[in-house]
N, C-alpha and C. Protein backbone atom coordinates (compact mmCIF):
# COMPACT_ATOMS: atom_id res chain seq x y z
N UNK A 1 0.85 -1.18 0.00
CA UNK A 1 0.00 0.00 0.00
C UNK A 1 0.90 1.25 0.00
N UNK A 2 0.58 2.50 -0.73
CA UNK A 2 1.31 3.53 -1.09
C UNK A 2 1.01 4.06 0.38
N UNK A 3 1.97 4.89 0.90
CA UNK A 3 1.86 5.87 1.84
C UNK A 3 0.65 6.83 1.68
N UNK A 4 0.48 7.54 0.20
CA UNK A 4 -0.59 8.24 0.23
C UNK A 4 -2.26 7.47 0.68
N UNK A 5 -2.35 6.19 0.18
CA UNK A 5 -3.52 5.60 0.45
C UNK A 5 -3.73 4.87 1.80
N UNK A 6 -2.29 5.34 2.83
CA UNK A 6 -2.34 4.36 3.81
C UNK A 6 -2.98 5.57 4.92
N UNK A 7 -2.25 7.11 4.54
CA UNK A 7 -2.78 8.27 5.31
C UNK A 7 -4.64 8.82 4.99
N UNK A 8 -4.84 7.98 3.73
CA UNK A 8 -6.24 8.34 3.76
C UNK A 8 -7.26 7.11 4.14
N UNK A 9 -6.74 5.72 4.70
CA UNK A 9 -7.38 5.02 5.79
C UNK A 9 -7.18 5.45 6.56
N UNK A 10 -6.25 5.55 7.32
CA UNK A 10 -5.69 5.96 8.55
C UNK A 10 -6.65 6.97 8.79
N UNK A 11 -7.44 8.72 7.80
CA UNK A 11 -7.95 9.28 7.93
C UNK A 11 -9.52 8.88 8.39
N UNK A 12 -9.63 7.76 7.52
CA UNK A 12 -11.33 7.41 7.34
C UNK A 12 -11.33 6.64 8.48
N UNK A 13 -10.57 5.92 9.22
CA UNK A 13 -10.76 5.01 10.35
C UNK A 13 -10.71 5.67 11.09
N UNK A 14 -10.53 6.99 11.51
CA UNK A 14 -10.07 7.83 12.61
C UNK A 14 -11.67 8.26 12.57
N UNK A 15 -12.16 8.62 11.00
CA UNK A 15 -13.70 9.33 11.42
C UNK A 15 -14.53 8.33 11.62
N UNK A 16 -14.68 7.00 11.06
CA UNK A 16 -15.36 6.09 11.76
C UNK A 16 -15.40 5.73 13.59
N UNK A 17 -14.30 6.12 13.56
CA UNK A 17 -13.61 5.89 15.16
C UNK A 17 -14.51 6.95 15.95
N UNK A 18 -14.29 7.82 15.93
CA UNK A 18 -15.05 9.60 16.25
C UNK A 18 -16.42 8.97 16.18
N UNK A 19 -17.07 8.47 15.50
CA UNK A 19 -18.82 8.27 14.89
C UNK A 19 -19.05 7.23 16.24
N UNK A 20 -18.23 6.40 16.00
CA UNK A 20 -18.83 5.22 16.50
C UNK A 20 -18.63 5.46 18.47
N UNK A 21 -17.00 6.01 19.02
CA UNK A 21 -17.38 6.70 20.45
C UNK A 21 -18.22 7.62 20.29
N UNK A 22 -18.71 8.67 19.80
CA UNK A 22 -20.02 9.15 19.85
C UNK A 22 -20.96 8.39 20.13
N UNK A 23 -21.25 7.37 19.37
CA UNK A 23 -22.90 6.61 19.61
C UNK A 23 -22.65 5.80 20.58
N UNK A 24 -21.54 5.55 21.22
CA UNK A 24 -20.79 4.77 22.54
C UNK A 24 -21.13 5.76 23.86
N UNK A 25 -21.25 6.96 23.16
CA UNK A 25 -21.06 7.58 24.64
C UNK A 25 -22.80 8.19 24.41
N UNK A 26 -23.75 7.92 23.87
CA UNK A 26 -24.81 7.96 23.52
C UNK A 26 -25.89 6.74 24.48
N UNK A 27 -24.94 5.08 24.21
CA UNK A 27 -25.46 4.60 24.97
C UNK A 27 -25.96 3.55 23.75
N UNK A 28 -25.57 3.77 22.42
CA UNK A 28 -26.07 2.88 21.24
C UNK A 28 -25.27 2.71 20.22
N UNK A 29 -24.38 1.35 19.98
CA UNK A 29 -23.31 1.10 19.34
C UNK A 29 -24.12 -0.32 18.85
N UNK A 30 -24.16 -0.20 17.01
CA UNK A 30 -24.68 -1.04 16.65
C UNK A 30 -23.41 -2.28 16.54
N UNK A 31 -22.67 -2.78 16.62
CA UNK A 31 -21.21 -3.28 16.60
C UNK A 31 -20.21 -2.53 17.41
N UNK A 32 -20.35 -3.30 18.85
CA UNK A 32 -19.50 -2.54 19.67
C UNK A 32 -18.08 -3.19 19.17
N UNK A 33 -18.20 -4.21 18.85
CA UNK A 33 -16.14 -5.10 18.26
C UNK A 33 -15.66 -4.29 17.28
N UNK A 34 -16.44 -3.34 16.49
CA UNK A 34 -15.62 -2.73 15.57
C UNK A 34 -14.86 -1.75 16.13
N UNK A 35 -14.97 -0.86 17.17
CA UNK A 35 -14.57 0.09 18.09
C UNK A 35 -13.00 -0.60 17.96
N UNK A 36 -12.96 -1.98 18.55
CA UNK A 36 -11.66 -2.42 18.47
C UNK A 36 -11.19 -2.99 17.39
N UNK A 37 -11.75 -3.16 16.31
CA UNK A 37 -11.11 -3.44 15.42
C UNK A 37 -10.13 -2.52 14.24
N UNK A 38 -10.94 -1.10 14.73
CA UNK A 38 -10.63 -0.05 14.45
C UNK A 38 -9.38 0.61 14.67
N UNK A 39 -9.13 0.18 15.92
CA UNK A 39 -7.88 1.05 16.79
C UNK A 39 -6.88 -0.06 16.79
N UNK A 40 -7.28 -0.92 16.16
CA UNK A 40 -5.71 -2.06 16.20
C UNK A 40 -5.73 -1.60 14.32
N UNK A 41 -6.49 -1.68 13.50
CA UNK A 41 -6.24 -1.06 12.15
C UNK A 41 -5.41 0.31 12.44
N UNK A 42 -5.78 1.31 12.98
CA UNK A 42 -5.57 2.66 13.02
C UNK A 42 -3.54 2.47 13.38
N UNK A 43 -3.44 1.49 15.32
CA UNK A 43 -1.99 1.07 15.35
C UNK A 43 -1.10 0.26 14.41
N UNK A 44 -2.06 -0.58 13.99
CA UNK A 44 -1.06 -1.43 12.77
C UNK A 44 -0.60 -0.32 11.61
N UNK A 45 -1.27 0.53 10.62
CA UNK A 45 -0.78 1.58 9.72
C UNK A 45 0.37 2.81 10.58
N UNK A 46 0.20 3.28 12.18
CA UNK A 46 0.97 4.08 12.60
C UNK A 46 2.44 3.17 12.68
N UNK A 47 2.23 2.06 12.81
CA UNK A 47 3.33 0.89 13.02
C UNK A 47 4.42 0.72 11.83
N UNK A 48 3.81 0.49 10.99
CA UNK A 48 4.02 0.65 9.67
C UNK A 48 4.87 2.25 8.97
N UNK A 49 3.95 2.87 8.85
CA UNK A 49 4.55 4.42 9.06
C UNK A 49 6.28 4.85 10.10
N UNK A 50 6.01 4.58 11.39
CA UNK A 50 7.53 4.75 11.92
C UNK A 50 8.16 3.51 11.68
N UNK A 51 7.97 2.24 11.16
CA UNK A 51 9.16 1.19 10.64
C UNK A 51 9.51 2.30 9.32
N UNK A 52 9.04 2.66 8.97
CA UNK A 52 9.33 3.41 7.47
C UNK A 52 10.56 4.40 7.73
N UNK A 53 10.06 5.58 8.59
CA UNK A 53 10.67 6.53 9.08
C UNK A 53 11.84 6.32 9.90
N UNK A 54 12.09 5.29 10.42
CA UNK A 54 13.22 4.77 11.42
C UNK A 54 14.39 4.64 9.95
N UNK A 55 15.56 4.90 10.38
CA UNK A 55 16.62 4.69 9.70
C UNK A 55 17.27 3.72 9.70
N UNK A 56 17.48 2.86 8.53
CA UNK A 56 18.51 1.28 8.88
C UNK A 56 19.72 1.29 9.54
N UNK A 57 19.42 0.37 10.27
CA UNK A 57 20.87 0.07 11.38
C UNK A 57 21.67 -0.80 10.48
């Protein structure tokens, strides 16, 4: 995956993320597992990103 298309998941999972604690803190989460499936997607691409940025030893 290109860096550019990895910062515009990274974007869209972040606003899914936002939507879905909203309706969490509402009291109505139609799929509460996606909440976490979300934030291990969101760490796996930041993961990815600083292996990139780290310099070879």
């Amino acid at each position: 995956m290109k860096p550019e298309e990895r910062r515009e998941l990274l974007n869209q999972l972040r606003a899914e993320l936002v939507k879905l604690e909203t309706q969490r803190a509402r009291g109505f989460v139609e799929k509460p597992g996606r909440i976490r499936e979300i934030r291990r997607a969101i760490a796996r691409i930041l993961t990815i990103e600083r292996e990139e940025r780290r310099p070879s030893a």
